[in-house]
Each structure stands twice: as structure tokens, then as C-alpha cells.
N, C-alpha and C. Protein backbone atom coordinates (compact mmCIF):
# COMPACT_ATOMS: atom_id res chain seq x y z
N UNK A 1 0.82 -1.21 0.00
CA UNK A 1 0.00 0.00 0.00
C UNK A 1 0.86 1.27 0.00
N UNK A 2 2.30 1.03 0.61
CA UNK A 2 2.70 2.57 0.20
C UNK A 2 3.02 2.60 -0.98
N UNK A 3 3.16 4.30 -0.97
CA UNK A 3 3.96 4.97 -2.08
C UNK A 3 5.06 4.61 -2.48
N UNK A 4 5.70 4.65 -3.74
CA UNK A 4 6.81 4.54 -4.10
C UNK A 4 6.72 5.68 -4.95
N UNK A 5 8.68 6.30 -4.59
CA UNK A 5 9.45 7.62 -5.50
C UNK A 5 8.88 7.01 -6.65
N UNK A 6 8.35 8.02 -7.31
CA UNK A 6 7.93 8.41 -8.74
C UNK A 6 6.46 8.09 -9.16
N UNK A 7 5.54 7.69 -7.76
CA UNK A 7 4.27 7.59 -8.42
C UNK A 7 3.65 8.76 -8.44
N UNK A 8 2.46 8.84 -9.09
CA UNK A 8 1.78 10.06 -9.13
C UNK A 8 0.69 9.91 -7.95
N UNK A 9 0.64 11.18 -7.38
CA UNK A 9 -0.26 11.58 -6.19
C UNK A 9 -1.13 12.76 -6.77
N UNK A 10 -2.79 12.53 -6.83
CA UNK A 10 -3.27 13.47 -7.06
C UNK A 10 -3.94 14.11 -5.85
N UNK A 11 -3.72 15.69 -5.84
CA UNK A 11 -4.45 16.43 -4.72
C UNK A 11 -5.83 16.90 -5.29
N UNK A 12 -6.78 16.24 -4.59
CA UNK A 12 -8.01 16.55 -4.94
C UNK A 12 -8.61 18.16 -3.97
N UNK A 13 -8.31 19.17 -5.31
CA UNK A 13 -8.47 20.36 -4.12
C UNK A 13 -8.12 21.45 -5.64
N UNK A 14 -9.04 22.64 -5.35
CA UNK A 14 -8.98 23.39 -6.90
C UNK A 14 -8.06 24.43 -6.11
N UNK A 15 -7.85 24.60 -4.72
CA UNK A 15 -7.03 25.62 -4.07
C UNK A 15 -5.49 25.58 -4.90
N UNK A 16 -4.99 26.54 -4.67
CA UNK A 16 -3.99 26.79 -5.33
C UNK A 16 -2.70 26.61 -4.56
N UNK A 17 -3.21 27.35 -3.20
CA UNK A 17 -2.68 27.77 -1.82
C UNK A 17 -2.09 26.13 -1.25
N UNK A 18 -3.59 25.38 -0.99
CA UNK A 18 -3.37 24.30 -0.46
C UNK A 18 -2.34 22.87 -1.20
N UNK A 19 -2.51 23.10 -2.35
CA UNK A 19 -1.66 22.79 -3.10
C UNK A 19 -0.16 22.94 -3.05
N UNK A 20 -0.04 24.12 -3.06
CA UNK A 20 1.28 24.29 -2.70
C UNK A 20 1.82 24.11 -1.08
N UNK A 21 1.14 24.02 -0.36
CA UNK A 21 1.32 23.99 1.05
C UNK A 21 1.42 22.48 0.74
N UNK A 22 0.71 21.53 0.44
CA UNK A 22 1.13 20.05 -0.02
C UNK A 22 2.04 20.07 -0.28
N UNK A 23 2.59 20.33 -1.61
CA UNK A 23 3.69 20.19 -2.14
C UNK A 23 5.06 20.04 -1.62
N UNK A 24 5.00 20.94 -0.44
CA UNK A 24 6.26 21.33 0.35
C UNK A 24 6.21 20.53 0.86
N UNK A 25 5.24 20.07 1.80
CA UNK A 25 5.19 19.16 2.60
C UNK A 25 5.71 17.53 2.12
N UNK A 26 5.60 17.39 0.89
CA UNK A 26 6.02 16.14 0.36
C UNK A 26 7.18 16.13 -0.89
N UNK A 27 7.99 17.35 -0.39
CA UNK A 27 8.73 17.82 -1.41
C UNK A 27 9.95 16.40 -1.19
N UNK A 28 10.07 15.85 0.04
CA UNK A 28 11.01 14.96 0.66
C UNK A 28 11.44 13.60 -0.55
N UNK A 29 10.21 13.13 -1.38
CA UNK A 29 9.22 11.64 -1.47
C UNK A 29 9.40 11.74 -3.02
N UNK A 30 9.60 12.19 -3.59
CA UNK A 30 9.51 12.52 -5.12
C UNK A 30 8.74 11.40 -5.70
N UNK A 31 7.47 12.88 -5.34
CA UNK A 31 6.65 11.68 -5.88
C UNK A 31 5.64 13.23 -6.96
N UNK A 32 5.08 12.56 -8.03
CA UNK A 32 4.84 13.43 -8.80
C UNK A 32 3.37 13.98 -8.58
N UNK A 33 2.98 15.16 -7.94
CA UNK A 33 2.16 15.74 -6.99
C UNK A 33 1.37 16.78 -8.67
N UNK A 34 0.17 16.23 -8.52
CA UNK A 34 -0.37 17.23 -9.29
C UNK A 34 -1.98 17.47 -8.85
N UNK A 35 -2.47 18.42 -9.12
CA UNK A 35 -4.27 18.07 -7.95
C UNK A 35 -5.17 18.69 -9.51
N UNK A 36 -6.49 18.04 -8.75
CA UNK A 36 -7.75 17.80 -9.86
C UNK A 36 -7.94 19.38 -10.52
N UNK A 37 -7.78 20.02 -9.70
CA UNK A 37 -8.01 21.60 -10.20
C UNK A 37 -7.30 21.71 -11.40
N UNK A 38 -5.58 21.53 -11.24
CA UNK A 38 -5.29 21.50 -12.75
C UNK A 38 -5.39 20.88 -13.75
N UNK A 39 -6.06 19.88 -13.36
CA UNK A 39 -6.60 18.69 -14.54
C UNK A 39 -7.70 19.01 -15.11
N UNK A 40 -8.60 19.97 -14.37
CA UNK A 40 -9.38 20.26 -14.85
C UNK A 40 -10.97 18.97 -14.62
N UNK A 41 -10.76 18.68 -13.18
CA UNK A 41 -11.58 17.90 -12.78
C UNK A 41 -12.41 18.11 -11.88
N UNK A 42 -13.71 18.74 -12.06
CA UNK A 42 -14.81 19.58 -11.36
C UNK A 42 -14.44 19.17 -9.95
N UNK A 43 -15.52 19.27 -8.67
CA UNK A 43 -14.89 19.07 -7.43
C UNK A 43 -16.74 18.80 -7.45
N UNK A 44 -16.70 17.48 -6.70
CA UNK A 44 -17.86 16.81 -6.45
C UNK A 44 -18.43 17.81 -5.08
N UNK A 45 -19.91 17.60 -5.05
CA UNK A 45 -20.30 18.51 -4.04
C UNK A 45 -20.23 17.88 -2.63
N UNK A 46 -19.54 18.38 -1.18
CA UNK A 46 -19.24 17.64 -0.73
C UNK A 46 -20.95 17.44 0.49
N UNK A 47 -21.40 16.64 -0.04
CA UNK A 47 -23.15 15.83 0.78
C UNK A 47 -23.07 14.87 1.87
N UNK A 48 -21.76 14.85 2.44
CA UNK A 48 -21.50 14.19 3.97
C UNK A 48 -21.71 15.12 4.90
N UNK A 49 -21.86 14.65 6.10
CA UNK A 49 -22.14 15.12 7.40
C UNK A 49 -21.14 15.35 8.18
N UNK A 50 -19.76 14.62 8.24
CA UNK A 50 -18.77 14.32 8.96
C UNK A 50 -17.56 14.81 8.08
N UNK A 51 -15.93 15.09 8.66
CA UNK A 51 -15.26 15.76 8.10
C UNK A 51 -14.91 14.21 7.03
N UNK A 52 -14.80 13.17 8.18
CA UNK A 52 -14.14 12.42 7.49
C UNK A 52 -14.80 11.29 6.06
N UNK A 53 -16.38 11.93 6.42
CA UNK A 53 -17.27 11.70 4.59
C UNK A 53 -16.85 12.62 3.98
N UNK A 54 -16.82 13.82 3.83
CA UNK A 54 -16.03 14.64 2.41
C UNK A 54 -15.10 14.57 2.41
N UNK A 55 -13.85 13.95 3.08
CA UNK A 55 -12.93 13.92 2.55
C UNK A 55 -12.55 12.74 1.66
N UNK A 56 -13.36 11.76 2.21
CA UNK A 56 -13.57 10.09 1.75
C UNK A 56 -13.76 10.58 0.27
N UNK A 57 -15.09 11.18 0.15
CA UNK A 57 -16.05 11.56 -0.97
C UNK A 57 -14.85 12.24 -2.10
N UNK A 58 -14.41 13.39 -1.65
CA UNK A 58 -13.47 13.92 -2.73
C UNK A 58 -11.98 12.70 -2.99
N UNK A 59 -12.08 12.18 -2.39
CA UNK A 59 -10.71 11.49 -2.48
C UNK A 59 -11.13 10.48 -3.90
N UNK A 60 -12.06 9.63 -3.39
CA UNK A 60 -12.32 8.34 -4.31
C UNK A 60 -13.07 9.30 -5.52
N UNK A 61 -13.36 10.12 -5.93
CA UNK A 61 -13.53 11.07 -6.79
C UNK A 61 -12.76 11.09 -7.42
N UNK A 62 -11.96 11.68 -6.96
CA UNK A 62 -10.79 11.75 -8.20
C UNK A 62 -9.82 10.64 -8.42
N UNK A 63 -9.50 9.66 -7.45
CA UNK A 63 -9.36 8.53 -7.78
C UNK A 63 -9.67 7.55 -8.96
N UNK A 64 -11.21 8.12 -8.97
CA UNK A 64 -11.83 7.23 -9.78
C UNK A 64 -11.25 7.82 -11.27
N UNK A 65 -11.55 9.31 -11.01
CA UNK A 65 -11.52 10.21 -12.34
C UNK A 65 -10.17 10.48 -13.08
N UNK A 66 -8.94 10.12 -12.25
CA UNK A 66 -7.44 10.30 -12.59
C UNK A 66 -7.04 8.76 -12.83
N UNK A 67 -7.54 7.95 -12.67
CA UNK A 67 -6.69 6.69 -12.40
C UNK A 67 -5.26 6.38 -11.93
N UNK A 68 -5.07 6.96 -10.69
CA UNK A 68 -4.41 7.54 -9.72
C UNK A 68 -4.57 7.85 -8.43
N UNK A 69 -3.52 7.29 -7.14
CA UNK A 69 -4.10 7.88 -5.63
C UNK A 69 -4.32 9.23 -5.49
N UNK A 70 -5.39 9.15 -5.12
CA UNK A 70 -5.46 10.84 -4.72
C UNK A 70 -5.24 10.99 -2.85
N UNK A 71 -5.06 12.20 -3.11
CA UNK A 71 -5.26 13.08 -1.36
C UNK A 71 -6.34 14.37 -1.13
N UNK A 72 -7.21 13.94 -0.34
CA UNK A 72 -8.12 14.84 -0.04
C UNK A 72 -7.95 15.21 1.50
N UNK A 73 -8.23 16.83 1.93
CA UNK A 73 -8.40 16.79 3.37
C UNK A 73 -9.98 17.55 3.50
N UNK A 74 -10.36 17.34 4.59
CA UNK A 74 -11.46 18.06 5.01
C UNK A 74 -11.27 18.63 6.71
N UNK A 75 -11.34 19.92 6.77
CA UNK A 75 -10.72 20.01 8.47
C UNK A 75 -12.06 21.55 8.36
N UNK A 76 -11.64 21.97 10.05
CA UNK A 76 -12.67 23.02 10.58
C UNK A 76 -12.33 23.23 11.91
N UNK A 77 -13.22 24.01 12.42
CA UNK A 77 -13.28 24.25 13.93
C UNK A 77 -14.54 23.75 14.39
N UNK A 78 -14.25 23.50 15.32
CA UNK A 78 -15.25 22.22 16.81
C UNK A 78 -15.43 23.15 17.77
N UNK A 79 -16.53 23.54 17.80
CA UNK A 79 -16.97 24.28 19.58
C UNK A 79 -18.01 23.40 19.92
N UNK A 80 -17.35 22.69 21.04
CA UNK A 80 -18.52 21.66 21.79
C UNK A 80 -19.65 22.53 22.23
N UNK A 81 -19.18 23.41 23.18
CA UNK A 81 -20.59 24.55 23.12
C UNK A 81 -21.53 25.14 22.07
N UNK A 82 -21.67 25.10 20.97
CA UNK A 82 -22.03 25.17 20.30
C UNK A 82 -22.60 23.80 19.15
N UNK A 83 -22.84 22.65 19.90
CA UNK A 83 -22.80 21.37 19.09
C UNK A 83 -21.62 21.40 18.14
N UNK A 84 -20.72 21.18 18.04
CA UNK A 84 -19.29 20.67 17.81
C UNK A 84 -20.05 21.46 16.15
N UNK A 85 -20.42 22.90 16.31
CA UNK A 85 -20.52 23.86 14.85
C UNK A 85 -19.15 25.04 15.01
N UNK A 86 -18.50 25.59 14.01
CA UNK A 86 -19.40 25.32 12.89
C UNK A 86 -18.76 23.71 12.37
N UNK A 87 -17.96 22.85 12.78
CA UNK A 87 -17.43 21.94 11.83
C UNK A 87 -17.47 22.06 10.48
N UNK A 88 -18.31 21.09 9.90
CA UNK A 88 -17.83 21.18 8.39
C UNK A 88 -18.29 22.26 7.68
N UNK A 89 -18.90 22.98 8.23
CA UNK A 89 -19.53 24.37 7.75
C UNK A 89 -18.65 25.52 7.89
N UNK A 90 -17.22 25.19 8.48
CA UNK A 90 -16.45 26.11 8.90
C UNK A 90 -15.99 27.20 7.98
N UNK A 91 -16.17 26.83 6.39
CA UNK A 91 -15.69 28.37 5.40
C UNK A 91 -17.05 28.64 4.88
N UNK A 92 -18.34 27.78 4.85
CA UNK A 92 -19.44 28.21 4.78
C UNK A 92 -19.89 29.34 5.82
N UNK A 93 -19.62 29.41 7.29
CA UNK A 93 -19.91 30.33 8.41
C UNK A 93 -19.22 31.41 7.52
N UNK A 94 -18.08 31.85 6.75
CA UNK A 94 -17.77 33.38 6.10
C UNK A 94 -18.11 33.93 5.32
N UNK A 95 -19.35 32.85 5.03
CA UNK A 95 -20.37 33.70 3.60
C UNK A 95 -19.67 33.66 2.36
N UNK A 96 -20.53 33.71 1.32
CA UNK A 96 -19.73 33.39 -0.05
C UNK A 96 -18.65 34.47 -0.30
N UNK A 97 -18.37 35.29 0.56
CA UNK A 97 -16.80 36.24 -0.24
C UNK A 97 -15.58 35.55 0.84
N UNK A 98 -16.05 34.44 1.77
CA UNK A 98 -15.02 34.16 2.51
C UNK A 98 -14.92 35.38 3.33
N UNK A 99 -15.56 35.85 4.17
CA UNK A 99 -14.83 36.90 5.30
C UNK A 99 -15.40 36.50 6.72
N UNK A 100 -13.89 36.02 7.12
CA UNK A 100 -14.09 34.81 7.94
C UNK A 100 -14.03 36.44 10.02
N UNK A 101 -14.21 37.58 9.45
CA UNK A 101 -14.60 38.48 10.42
C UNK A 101 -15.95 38.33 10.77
N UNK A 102 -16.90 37.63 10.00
CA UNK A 102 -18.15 37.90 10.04
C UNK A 102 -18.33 36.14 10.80
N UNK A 103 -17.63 35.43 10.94
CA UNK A 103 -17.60 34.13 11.73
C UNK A 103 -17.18 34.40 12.62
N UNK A 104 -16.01 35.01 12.80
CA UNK A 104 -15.66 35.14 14.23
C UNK A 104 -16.45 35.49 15.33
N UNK A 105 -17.42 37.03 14.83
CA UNK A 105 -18.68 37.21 15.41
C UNK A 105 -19.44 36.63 15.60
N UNK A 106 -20.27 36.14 15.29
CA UNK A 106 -20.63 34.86 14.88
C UNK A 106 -20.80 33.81 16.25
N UNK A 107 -19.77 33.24 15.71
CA UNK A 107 -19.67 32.48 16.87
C UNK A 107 -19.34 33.44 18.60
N UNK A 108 -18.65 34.46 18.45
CA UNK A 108 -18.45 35.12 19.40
C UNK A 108 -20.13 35.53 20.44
N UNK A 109 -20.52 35.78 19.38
CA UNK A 109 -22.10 36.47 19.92
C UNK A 109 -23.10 34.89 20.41
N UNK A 110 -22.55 33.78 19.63
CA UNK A 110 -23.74 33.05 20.40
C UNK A 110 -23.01 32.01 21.67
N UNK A 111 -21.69 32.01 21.76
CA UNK A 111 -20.72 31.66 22.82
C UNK A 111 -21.51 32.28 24.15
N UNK A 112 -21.31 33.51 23.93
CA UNK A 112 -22.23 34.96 25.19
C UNK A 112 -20.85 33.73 26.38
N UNK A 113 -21.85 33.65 27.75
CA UNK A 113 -20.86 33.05 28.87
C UNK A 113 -20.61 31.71 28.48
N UNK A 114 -21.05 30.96 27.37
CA UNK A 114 -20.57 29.30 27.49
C UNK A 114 -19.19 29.11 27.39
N UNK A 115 -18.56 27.74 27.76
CA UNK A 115 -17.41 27.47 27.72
C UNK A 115 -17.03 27.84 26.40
N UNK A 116 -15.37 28.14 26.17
CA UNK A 116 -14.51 28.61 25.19
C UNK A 116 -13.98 27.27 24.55
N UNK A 117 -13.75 26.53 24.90
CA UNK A 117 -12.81 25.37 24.73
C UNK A 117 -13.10 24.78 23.15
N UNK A 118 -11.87 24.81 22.47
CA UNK A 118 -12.80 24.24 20.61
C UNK A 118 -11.60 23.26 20.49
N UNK A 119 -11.68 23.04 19.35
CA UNK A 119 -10.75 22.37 18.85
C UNK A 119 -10.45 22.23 17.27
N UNK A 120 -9.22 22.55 16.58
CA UNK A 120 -9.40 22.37 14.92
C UNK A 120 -8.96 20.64 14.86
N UNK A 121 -9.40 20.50 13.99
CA UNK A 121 -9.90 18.66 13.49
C UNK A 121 -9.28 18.66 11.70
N UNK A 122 -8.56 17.96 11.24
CA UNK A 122 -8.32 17.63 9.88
C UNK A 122 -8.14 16.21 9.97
N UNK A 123 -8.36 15.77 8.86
CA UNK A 123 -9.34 14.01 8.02
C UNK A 123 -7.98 14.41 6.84
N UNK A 124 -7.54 13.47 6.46
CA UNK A 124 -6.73 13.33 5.57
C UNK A 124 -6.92 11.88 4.72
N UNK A 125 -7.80 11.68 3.75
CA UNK A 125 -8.62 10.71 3.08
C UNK A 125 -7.45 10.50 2.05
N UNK A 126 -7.00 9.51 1.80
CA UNK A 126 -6.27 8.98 0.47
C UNK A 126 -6.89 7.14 0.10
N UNK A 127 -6.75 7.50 -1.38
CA UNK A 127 -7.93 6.96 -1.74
C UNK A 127 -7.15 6.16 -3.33
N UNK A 128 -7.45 5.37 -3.33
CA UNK A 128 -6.90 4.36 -4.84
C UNK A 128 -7.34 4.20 -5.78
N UNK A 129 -7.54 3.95 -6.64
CA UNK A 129 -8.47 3.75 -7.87
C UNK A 129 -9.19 2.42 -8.14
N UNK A 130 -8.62 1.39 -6.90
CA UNK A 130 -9.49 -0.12 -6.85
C UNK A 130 -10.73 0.41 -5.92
N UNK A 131 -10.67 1.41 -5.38
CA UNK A 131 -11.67 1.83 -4.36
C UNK A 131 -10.98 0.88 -2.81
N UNK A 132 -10.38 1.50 -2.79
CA UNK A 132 -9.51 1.15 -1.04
C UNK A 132 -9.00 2.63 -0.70
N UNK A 133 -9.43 2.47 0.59
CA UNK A 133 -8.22 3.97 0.91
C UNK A 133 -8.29 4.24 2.58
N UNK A 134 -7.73 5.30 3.09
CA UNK A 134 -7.08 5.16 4.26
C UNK A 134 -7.78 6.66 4.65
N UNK A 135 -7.63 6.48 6.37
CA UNK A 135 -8.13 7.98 6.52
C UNK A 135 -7.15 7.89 7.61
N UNK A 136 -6.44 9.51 7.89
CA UNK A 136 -5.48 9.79 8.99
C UNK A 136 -6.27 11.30 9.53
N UNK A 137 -6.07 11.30 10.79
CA UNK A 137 -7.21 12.38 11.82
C UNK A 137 -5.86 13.05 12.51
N UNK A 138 -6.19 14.27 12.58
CA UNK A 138 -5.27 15.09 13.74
C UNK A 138 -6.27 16.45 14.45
N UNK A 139 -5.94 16.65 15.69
CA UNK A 139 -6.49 17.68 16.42
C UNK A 139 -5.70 18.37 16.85
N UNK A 140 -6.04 19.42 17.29
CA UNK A 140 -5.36 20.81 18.01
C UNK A 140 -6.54 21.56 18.72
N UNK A 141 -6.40 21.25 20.10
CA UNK A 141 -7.18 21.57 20.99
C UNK A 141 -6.83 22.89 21.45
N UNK A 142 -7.63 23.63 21.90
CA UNK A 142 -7.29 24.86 23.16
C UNK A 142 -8.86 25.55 22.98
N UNK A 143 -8.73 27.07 22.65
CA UNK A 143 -9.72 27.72 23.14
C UNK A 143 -9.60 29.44 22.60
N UNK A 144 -10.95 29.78 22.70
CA UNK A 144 -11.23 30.77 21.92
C UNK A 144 -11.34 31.80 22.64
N UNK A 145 -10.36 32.80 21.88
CA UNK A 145 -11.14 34.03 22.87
C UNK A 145 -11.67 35.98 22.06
N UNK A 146 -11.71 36.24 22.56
CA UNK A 146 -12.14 37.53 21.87
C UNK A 146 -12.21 38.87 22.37
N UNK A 147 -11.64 39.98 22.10
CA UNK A 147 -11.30 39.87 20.71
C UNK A 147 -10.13 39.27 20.36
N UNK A 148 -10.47 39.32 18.49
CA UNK A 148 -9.22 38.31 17.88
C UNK A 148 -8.11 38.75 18.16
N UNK A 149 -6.84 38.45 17.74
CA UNK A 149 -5.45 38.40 17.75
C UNK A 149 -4.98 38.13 17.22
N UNK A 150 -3.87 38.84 16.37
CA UNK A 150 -2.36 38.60 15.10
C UNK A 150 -3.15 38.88 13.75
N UNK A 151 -1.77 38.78 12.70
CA UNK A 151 -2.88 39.81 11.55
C UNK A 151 -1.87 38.17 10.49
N UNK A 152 -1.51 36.90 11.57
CA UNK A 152 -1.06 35.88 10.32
C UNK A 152 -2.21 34.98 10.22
N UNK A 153 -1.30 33.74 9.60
CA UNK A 153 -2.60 32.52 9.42
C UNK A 153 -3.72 33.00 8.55
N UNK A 154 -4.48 32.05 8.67
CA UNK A 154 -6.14 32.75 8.30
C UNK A 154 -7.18 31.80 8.88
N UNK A 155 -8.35 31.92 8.64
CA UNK A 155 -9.38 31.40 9.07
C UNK A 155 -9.82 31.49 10.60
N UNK A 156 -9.78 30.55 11.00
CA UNK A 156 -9.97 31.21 12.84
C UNK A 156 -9.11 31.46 13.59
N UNK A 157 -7.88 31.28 12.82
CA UNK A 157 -6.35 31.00 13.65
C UNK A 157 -6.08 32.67 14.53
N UNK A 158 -6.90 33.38 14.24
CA UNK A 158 -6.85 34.55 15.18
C UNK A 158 -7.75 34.95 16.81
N UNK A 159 -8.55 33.69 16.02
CA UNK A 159 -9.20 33.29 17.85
C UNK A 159 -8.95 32.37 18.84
N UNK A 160 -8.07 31.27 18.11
CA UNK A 160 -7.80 30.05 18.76
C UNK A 160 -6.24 30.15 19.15
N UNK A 161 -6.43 29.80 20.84
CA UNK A 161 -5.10 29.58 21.57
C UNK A 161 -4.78 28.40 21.52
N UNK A 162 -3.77 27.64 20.89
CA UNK A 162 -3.35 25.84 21.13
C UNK A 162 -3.19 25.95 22.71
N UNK A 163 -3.62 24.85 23.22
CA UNK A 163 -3.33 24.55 24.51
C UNK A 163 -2.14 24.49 24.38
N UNK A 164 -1.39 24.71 25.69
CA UNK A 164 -0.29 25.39 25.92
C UNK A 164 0.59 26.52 25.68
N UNK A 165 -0.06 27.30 25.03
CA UNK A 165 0.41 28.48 24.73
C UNK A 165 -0.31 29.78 25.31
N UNK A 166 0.26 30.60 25.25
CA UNK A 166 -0.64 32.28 25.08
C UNK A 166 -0.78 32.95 23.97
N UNK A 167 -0.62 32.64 23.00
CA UNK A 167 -0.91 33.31 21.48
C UNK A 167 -2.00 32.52 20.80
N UNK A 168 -2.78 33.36 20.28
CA UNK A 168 -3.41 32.27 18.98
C UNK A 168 -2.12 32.13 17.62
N UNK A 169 -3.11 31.14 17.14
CA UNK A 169 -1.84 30.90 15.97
C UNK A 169 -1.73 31.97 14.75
N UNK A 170 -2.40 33.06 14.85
CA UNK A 170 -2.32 34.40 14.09
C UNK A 170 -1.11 34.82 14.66
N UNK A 171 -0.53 34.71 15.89
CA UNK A 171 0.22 35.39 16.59
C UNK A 171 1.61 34.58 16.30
N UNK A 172 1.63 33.65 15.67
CA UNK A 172 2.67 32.55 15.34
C UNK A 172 3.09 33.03 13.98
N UNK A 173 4.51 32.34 14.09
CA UNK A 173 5.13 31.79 12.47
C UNK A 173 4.09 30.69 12.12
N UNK A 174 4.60 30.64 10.55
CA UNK A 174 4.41 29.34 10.35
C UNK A 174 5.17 28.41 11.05
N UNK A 175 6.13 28.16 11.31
CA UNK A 175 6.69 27.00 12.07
C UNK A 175 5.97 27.09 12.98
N UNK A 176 6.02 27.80 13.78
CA UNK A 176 5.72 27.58 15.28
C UNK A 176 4.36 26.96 15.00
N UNK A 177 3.33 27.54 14.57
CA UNK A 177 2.16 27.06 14.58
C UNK A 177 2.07 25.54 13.81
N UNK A 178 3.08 24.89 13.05
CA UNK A 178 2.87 23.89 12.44
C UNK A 178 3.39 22.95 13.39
N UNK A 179 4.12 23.11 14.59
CA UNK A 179 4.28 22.23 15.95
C UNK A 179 3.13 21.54 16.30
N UNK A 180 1.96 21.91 16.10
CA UNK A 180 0.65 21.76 17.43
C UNK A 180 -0.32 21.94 16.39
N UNK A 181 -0.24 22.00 15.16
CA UNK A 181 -1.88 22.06 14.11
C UNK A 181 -1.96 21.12 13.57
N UNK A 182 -2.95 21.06 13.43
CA UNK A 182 -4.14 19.68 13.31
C UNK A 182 -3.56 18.95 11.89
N UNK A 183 -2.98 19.95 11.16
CA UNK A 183 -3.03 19.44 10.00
C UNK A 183 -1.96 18.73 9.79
N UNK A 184 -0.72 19.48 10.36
CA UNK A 184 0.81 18.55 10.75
C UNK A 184 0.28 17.09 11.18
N UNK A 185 -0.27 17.12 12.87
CA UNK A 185 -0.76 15.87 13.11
C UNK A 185 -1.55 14.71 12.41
N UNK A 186 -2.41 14.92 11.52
CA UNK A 186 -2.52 13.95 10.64
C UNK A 186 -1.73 13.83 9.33
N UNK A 187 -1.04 14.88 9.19
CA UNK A 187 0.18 14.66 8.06
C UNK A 187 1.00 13.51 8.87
N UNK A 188 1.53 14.08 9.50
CA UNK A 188 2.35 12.46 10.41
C UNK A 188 2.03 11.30 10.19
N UNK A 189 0.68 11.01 10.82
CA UNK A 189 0.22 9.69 10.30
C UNK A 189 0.18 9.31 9.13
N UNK A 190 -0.06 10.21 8.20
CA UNK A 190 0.12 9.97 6.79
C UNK A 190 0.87 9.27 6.04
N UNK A 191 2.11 10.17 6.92
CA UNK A 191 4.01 9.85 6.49
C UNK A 191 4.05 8.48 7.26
N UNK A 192 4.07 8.29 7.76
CA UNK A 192 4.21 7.18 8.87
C UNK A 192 3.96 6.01 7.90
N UNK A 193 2.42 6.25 7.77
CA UNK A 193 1.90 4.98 7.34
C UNK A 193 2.15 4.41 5.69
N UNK A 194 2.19 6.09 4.95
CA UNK A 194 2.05 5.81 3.29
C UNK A 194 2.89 6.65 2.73
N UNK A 195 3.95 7.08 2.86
CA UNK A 195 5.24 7.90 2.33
C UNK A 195 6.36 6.68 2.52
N UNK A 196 7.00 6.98 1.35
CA UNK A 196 8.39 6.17 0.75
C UNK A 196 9.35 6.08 2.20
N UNK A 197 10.06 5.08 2.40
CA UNK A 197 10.86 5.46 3.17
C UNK A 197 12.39 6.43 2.70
């Protein structure tokens, strides 16, 4: 089931950003990294409930459609106070121009005194073209507070403190913040389990 140097890995994801943030990440593995967006392979609508059904969903998608492993992620923010929302709704809460100020509120205003405590969650779905595939999970727990903080990162990373720290991860490098985010942590497992040695 693993990878071997020189297969092709497709990233199922029309982002450009995320793409390249892949890329680096597997710059190690030479393995030939190309995603559905530039193929020009629509992006199925994602009709799961759970992070780790759309990521399933986009993965074997393009799987099917590249004849090739693909990599899909699906991640968000978890406020148990709030029924563990927005989860997968998490870039839907910024409204269609993405202005993720109008989430922060948002959630800020219906928090009022409930507990702060959230957590970001990423699903890392890779997926085959026999229809087999693997899912790897990572979290980054801590807690929200308001008002926001730091002008890096994006998405909620200006409200959320990783446990153990005093900064949100707006307030971080990228390194620093890639110590303790969700997305490193199931990248690990990833590597672990399905990267070349």
C-alpha cells in the first residue's frame, strides 16, 4: 500500500494555496504531486455530514476520475458549546466572499458566557483507484477568545489559543504554529503509514 518515489499523487483540491502547502510538505518523497483543479476535474459537491465523509467523498472522486491515488483533506473548527458547529460548515460560516470576520462574530455572539474550549480537526482521506483507501485524523485543541489576535494565518487562527500556549496561531510563524496544528498531526500519520521510506 505505500507509495513509491515516482508515483503520481493526485491532490483533490482546486485551491492553489493548499496545493502548494502540499507540495512542500512532500517535497522529501519525489513523488509526482499534481491536484484535480489543474486537470481540470470539477470538485464533487461535498453531501457528507462528517469531516471524514467529504474527505472520503473527494478522495475516491478523483481517484476514480485520474486513475491515480489521490489526497483529499477536510478540516474546521469544533466548539462543543455550540454542538461541535461550525465543523464542516467552517468556510461556509464566512459567507460566499469568505470573510471569515463575520464568523468570528458569529460564533463570538452566540458563545455569550458558554465554555470557550474548541478544537481544529483535519481528516486526511487517500484513496486508490481499486476503491480502497485510508483515513489519517489530527487535532489541536485549546480555546477561543475575543477579541481576535495577530494579523497571520487565516481562518480562525486569530481566535484560537493551542493549549499550551498564550498566542493564537495568528500570533505565530508558520513553524511555530505547524508544531501543534491539526493538519501537521494527521500529516504524520500519513508519512508514517504511506510515504516512501
Amino acid at each position: 500500500m505505500k507509495l513509491k518515489r515516482g508515483n503520481a499523487l493526485i491532490l483533490a483540491t482546486h485551491n492553489q494555496g493548499k496545493l502548494e502547502e502540499f507540495k512542500t510538505l512532500l517535497s522529501l518523497y519525489d513523488l509526482n504531486i499534481n491536484s484535480s483543479g489543474n486537470l481540470d476535474i470539477e470538485e464533487p459537491e461535498e453531501t457528507k455530514n462528517t469531516f471524514e465523509g467529504n474527505a472520503l467523498l473527494k478522495a475516491k472522486y478523483t481517484a476514480e476520475k485520474t486513475g491515480h491515488v489521490s489526497l483529499a483533506d477536510d478540516s474546521g473548527l469544533v466548539v462543543p458549546a455550540l454542538d461541535g458547529m461550525p465543523g464542516i460548515y467552517s468556510a461556509r460560516w464566512a459567507g460566499p466572499e469568505r470573510n471569515f470576520a463575520i464568523a468570528h462574530k458569529k460564533i463570538n455572539d452566540l458563545l455569550e458566557d458558554k465554555p470557550r474550549d474548541a478544537y481544529f480537526t483535519c481528516v486526511l482521506a487517500v484513496a486508490w483507484p481499486d476503491g480502497s483507501s485510508k483515513i489519517f485524523e489530527g487535532q489541536s485543541h485549546g480555546e477561543l477568545v475575543w477579541p481576535t489576535r495577530g494579523d497571520g494565518g487565516f481562518g480562525y487562527d486569530c481566535m484560537f489559543i493551542p493549549a499550551g500556549d498564550t498566542r493564537t496561531y495568528a500570533q505565530m510563524t508558520k513553524a511555530e504554529k505547524s508544531k501543534s496544528s491539526h493538519r501537521t498531526k494527521a500529516f504524520k500519520l500519513f508519512q508514517e503509514s504511506l510515504l516512501p521510506d
